[in-house]
PDB file of N, CA and C in Angstrom:
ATOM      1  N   UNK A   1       0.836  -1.170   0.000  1.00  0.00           N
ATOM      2  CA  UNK A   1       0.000   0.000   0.000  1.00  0.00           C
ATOM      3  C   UNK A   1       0.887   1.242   0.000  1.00  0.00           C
ATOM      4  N   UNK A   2       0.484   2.050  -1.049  1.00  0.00           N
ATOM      5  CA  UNK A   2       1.437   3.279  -0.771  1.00  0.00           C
ATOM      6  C   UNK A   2       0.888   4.485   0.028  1.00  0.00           C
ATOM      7  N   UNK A   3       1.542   4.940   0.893  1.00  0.00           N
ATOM      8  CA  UNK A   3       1.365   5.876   2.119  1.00  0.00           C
ATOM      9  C   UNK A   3       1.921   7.647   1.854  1.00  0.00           C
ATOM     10  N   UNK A   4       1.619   8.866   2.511  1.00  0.00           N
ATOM     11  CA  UNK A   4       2.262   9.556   2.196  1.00  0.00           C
ATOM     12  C   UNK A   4       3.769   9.786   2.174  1.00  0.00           C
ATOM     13  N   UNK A   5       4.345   9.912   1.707  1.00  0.00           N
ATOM     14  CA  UNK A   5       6.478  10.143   2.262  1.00  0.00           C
ATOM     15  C   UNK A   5       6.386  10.394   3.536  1.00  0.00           C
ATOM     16  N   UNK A   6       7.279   9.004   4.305  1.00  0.00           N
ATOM     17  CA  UNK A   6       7.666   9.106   5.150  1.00  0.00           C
ATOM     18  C   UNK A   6       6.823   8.652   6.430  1.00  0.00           C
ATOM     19  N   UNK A   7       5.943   8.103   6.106  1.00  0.00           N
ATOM     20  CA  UNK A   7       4.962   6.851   6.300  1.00  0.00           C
ATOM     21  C   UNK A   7       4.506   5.874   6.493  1.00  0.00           C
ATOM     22  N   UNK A   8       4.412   4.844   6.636  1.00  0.00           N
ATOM     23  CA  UNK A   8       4.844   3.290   6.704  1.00  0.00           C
ATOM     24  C   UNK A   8       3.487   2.706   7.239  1.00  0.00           C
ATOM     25  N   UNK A   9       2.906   1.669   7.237  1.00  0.00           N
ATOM     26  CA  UNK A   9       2.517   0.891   7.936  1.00  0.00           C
ATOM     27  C   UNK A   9       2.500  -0.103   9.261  1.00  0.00           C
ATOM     28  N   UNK A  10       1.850   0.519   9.953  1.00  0.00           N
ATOM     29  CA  UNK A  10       2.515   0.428  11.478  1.00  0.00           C
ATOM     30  C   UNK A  10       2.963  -1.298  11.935  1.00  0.00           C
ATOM     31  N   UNK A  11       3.930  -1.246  12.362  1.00  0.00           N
ATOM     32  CA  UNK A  11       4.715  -2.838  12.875  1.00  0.00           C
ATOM     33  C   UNK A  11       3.699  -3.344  13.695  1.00  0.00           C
ATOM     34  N   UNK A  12       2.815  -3.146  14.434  1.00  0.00           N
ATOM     35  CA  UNK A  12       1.635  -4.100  15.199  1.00  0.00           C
ATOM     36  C   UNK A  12       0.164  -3.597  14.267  1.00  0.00           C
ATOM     37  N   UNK A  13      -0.209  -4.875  14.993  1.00  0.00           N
ATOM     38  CA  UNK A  13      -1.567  -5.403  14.156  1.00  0.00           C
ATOM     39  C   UNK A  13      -2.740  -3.930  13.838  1.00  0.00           C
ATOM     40  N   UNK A  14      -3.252  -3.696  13.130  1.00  0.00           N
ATOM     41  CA  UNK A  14      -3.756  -2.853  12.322  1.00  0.00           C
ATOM     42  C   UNK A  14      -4.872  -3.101  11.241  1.00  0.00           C
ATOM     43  N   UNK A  15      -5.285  -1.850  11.036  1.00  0.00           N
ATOM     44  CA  UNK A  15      -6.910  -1.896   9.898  1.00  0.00           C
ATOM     45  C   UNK A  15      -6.127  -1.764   8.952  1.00  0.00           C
ATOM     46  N   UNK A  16      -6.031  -2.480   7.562  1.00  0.00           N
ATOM     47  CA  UNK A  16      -5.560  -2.214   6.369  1.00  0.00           C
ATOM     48  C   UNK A  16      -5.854  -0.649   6.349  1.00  0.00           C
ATOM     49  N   UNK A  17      -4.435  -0.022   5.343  1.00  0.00           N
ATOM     50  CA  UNK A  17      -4.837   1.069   5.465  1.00  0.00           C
ATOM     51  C   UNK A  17      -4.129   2.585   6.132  1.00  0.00           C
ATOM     52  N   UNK A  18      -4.032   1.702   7.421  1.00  0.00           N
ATOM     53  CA  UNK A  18      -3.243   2.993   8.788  1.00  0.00           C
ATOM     54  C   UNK A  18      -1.823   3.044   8.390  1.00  0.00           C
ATOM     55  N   UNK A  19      -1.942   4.205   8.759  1.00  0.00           N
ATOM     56  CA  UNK A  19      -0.251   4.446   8.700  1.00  0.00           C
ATOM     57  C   UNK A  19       0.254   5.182   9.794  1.00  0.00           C
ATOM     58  N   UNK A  20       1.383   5.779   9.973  1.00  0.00           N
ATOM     59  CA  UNK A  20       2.601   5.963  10.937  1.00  0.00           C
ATOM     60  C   UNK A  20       3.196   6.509  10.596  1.00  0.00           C
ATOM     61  N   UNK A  21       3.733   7.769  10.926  1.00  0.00           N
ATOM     62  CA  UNK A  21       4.956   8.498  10.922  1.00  0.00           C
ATOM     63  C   UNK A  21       6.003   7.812  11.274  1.00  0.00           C
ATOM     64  N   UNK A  22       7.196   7.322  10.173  1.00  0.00           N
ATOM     65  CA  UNK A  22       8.302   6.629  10.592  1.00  0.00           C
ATOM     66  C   UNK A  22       9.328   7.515  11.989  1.00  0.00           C
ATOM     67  N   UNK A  23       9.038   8.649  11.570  1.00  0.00           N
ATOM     68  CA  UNK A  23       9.622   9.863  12.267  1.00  0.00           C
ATOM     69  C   UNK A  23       9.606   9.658  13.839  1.00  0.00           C
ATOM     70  N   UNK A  24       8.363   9.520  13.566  1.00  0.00           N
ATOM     71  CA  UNK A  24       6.989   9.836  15.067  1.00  0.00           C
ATOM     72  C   UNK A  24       7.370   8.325  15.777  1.00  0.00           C
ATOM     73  N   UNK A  25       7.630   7.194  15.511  1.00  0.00           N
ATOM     74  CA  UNK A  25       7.427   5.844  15.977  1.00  0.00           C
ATOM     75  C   UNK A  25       9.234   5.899  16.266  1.00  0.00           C
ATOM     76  N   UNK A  26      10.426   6.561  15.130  1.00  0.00           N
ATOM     77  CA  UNK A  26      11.788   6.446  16.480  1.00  0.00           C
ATOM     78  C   UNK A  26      12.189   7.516  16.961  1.00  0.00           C
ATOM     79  N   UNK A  27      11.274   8.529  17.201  1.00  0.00           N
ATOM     80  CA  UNK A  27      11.177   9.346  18.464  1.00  0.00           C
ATOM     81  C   UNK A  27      10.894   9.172  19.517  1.00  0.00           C
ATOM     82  N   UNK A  28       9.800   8.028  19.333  1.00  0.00           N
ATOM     83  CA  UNK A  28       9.319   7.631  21.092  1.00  0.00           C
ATOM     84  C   UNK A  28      10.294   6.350  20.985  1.00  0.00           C
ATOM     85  N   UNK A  29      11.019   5.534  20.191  1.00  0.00           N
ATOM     86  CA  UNK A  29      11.324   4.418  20.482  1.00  0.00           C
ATOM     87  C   UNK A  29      12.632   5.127  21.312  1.00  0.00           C
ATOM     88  N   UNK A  30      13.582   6.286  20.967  1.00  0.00           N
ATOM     89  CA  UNK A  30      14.356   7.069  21.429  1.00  0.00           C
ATOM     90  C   UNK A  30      13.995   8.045  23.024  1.00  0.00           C
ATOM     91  N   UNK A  31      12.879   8.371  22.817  1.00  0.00           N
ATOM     92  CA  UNK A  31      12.435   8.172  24.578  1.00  0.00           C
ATOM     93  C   UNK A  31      12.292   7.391  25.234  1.00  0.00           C
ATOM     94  N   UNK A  32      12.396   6.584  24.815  1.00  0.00           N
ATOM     95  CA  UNK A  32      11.954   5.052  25.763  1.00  0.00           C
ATOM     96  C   UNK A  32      13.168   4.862  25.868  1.00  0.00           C
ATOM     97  N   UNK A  33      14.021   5.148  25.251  1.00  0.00           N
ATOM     98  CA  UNK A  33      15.719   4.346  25.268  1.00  0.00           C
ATOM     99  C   UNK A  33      16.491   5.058  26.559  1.00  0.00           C
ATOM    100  N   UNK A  34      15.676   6.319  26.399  1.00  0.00           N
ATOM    101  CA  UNK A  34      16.306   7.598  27.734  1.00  0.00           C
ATOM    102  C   UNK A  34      16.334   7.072  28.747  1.00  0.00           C
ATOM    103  N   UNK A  35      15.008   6.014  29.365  1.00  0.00           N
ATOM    104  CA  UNK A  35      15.337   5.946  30.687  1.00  0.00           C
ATOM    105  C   UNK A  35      15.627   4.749  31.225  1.00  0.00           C
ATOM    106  N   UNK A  36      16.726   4.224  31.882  1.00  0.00           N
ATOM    107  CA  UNK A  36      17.532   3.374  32.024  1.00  0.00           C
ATOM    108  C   UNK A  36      18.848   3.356  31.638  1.00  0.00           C
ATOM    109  N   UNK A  37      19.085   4.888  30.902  1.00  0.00           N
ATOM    110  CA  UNK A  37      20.556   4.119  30.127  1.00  0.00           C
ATOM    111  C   UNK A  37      21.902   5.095  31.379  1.00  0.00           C
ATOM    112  N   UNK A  38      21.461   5.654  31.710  1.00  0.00           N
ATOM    113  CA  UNK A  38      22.279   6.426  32.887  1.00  0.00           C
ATOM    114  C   UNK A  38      22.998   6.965  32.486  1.00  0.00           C
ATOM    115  N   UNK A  39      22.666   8.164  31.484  1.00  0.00           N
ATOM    116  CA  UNK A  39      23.781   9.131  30.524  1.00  0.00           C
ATOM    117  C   UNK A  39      24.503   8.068  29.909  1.00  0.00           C
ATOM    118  N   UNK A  40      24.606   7.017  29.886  1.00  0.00           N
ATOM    119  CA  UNK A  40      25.962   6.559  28.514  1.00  0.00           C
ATOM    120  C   UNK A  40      25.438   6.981  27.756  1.00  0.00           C
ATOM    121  N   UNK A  41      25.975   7.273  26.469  1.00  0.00           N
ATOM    122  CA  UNK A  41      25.732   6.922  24.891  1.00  0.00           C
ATOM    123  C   UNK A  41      25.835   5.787  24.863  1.00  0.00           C
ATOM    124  N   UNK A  42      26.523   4.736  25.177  1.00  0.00           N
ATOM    125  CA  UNK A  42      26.663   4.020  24.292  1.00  0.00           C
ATOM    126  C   UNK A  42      25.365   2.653  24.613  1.00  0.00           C
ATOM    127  N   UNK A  43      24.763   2.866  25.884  1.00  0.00           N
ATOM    128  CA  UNK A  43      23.783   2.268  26.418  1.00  0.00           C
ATOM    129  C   UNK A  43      22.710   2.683  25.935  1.00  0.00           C
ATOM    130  N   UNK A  44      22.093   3.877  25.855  1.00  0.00           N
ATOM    131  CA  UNK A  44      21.677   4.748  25.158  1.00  0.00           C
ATOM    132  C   UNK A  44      21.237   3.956  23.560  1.00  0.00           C
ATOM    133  N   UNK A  45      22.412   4.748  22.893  1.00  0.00           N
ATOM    134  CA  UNK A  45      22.440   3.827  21.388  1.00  0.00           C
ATOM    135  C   UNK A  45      22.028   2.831  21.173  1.00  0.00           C
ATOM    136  N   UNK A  46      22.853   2.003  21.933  1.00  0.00           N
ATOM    137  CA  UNK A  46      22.105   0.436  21.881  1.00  0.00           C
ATOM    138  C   UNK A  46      20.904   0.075  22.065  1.00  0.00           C
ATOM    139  N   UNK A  47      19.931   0.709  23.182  1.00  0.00           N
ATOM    140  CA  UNK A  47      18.823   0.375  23.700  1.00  0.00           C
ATOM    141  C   UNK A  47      18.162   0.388  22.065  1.00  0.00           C
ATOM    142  N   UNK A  48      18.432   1.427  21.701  1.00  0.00           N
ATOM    143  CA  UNK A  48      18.123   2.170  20.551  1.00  0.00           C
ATOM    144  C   UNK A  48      17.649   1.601  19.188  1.00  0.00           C
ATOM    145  N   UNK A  49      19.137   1.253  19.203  1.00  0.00           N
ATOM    146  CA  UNK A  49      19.523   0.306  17.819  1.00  0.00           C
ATOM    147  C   UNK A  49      18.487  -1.263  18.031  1.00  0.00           C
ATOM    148  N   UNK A  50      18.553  -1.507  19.094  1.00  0.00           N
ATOM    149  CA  UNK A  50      18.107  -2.923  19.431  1.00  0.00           C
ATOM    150  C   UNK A  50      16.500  -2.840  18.729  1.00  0.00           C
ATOM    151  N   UNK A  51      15.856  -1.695  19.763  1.00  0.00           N
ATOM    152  CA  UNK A  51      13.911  -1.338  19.340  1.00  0.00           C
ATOM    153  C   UNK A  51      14.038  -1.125  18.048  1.00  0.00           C
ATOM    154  N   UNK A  52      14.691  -0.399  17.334  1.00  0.00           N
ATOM    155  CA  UNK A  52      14.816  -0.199  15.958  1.00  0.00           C
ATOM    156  C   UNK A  52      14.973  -1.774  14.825  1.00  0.00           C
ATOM    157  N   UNK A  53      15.960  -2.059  15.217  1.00  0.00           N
ATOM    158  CA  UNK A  53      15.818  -3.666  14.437  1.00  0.00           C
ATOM    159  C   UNK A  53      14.701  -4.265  14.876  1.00  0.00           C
ATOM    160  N   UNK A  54      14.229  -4.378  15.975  1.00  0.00           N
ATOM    161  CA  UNK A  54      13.183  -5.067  16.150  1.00  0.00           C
ATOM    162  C   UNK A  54      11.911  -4.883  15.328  1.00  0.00           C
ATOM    163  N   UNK A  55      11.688  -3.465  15.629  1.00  0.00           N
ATOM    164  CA  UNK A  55      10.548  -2.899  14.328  1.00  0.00           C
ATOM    165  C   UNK A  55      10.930  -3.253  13.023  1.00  0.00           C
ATOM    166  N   UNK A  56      11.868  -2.684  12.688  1.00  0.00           N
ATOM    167  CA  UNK A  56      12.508  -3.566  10.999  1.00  0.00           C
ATOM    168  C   UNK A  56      11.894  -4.719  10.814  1.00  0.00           C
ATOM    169  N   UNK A  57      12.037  -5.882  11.424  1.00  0.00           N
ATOM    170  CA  UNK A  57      12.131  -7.511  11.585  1.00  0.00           C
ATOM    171  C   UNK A  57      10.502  -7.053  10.853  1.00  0.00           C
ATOM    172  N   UNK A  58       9.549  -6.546  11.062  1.00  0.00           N
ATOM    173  CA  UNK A  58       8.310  -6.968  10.886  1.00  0.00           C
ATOM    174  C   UNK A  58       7.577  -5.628  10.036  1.00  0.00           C
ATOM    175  N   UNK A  59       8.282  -4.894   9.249  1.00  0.00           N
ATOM    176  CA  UNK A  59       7.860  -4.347   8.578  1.00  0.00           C
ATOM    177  C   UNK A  59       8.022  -4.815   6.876  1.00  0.00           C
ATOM    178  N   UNK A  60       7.539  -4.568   5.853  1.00  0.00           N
ATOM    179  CA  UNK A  60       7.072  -4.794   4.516  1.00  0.00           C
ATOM    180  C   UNK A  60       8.671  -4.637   4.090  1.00  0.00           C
ATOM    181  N   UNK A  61       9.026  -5.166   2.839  1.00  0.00           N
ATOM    182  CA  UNK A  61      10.448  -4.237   2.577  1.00  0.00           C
ATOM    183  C   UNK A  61      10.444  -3.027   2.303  1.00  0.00           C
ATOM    184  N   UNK A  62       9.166  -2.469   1.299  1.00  0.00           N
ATOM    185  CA  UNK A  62       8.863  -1.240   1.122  1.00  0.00           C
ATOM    186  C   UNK A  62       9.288  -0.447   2.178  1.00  0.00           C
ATOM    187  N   UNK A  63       8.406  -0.249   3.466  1.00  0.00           N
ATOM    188  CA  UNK A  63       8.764   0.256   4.655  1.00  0.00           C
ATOM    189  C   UNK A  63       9.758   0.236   5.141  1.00  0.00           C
ATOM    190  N   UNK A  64      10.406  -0.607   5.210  1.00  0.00           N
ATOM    191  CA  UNK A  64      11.712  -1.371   5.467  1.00  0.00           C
ATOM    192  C   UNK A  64      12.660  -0.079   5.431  1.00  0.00           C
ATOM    193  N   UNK A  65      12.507   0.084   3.872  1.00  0.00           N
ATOM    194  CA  UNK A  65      13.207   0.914   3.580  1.00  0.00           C
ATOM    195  C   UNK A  65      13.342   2.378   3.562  1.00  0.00           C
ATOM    196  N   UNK A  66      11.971   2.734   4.063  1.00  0.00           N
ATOM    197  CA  UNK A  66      11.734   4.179   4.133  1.00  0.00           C
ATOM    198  C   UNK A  66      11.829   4.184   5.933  1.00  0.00           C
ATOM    199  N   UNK A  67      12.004   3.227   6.523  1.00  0.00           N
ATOM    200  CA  UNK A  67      12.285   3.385   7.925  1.00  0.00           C
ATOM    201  C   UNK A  67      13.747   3.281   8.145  1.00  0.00           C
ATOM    202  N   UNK A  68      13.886   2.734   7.340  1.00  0.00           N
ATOM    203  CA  UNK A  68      16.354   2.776   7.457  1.00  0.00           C
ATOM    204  C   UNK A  68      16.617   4.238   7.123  1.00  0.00           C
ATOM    205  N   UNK A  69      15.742   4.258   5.769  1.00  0.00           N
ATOM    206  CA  UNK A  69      16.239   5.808   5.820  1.00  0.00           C
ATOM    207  C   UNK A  69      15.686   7.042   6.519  1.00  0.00           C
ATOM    208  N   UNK A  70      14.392   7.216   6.919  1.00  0.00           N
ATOM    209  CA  UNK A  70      14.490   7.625   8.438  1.00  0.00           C
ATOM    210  C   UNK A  70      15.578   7.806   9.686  1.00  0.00           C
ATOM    211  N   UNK A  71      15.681   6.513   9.741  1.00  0.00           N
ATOM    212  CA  UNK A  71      16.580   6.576  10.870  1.00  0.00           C
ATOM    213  C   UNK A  71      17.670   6.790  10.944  1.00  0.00           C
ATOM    214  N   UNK A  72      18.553   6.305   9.773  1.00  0.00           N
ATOM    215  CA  UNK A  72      19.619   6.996   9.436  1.00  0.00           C
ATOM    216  C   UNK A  72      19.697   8.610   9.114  1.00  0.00           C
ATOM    217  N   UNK A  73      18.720   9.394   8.740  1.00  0.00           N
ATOM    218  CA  UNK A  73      18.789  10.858   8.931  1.00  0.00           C
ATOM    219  C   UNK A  73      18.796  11.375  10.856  1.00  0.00           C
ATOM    220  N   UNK A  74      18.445  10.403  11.443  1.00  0.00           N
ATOM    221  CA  UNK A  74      18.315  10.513  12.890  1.00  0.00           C
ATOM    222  C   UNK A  74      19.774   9.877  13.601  1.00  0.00           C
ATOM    223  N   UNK A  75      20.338   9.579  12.878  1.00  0.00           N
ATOM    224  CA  UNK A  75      21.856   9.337  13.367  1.00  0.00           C
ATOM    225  C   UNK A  75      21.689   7.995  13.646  1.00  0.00           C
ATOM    226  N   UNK A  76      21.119   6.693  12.885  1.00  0.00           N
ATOM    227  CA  UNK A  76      20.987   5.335  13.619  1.00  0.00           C
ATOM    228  C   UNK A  76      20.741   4.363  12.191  1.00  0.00           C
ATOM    229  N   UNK A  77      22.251   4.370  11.892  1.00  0.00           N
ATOM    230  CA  UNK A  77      22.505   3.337  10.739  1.00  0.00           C
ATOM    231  C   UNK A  77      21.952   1.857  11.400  1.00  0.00           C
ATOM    232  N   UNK A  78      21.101   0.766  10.812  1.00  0.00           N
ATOM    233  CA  UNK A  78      20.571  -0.092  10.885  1.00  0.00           C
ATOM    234  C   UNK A  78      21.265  -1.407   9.820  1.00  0.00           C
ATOM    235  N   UNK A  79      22.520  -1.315   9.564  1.00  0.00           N
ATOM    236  CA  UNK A  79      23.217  -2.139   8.524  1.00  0.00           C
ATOM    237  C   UNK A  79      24.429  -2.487  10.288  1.00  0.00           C
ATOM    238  N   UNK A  80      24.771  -4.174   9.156  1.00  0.00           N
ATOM    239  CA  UNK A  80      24.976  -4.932  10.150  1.00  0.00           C
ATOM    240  C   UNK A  80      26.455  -4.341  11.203  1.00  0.00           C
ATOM    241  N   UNK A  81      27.280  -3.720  10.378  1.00  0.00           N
ATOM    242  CA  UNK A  81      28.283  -3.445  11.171  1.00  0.00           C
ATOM    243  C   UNK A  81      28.115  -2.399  12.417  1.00  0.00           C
ATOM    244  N   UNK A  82      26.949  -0.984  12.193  1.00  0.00           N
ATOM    245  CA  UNK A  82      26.614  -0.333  13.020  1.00  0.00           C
ATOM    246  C   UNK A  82      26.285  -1.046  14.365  1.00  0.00           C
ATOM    247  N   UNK A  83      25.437  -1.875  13.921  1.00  0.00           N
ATOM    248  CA  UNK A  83      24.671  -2.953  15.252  1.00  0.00           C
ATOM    249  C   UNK A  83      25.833  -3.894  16.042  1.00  0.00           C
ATOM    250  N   UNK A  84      26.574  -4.295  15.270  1.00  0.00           N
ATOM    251  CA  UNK A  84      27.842  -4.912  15.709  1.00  0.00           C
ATOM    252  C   UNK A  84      29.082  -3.626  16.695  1.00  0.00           C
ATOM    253  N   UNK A  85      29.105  -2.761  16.140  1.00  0.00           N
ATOM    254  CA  UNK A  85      29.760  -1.607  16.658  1.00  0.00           C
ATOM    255  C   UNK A  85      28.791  -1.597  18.150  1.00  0.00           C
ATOM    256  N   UNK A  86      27.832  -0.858  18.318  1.00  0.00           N
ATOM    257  CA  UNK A  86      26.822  -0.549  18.680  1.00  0.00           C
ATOM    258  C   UNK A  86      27.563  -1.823  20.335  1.00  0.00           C
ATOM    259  N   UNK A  87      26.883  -3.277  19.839  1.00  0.00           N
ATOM    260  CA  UNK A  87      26.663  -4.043  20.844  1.00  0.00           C
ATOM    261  C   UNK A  87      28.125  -4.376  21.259  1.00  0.00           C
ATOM    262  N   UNK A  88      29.100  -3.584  20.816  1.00  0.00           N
ATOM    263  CA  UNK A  88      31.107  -4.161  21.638  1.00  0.00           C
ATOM    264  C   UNK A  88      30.284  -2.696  22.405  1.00  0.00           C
ATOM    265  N   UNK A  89      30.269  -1.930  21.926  1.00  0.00           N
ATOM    266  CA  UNK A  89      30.732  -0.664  22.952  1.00  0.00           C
ATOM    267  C   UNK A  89      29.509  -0.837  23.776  1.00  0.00           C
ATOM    268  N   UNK A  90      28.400  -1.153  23.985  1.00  0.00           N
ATOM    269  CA  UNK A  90      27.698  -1.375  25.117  1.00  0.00           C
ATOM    270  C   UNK A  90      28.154  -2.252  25.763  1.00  0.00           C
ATOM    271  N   UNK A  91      28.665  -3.587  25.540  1.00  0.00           N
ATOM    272  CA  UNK A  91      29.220  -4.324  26.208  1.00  0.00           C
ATOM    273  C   UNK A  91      30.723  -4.047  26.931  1.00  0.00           C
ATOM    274  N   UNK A  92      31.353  -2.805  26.221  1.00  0.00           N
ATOM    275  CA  UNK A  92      32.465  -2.402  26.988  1.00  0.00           C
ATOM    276  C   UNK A  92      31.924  -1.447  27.685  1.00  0.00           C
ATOM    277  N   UNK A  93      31.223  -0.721  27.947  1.00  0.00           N
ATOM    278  CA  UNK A  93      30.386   0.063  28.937  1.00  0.00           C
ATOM    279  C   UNK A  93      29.791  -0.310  30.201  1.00  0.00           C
ATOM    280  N   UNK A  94      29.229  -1.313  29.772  1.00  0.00           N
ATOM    281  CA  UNK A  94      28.901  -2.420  30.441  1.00  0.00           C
ATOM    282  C   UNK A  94      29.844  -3.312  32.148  1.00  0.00           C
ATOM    283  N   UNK A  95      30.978  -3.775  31.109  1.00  0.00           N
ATOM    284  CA  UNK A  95      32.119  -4.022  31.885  1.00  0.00           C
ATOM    285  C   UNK A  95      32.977  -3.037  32.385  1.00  0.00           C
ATOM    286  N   UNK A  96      32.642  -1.869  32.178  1.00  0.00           N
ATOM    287  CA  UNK A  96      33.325  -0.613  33.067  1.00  0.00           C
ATOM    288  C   UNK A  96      32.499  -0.025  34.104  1.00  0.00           C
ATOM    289  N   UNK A  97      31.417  -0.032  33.737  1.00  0.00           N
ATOM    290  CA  UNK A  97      30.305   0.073  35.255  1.00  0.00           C
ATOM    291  C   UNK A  97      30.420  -1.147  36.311  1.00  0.00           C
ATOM    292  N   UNK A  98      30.630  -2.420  35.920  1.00  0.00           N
ATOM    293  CA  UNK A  98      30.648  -2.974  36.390  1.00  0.00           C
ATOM    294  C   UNK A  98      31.934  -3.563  37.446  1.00  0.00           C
ATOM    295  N   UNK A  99      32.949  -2.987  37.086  1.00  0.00           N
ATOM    296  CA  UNK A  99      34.241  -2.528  37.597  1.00  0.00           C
ATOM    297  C   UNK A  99      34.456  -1.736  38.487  1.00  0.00           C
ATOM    298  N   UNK A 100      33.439  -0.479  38.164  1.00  0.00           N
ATOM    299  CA  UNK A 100      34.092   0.817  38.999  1.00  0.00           C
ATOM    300  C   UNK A 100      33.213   0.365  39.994  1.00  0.00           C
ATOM    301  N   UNK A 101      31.754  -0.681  40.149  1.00  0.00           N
ATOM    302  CA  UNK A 101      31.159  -0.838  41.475  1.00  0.00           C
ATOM    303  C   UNK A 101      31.728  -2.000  42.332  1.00  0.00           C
ATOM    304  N   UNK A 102      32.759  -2.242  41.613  1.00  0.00           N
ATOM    305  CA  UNK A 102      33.611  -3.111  42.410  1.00  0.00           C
ATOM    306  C   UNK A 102      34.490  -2.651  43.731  1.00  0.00           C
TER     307      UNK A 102
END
């Protein structure tokens, strides 16, 4: 179904038809990432990157693709090495919090 630019068909169940601001859906996925991450970036990011693939997983390719590129204008490349980047440096973040409460 084609939607206005920048649009998509929303990732949960729905009336043929509805659509979504790709914009609007990783703005809140990016508030939601805010709380828990305790100022890191890189916890932060990740939370980030993670809700973001997840939505991917179950959108059309069409969408697919107008939601990568979304998000990549929002600073959140969704290609495999970002996500790989992404999950060392949370995991070295990770093991440095977990150090200094030592």
């Amino acid at each position: 179904m084609s939607f206005k630019p920048g649009f998509i068909a929303p990732p949960w169940p729905h009336t043929p038809g509805d659509s979504v601001r790709a914009d609007s859906l990783i703005l809140s996925i990016e508030k939601k990432a805010h709380h828990g991450c305790g100022l890191h970036d890189e916890i932060y990011h990740h939370h980030v990157l993670s809700e973001l693939t997840g939505v991917l997983a179950n959108l059309c390719p069409s969408d697919a693709g107008i939601f990568g590129q979304v998000a990549a204008r929002r600073g959140f490349h969704l290609d495999d090495n970002a996500i790989q980047a992404s999950h060392l440096a949370y995991n070295e973040t990770m093991t440095n919090i977990k150090e200094d409460d030592i």
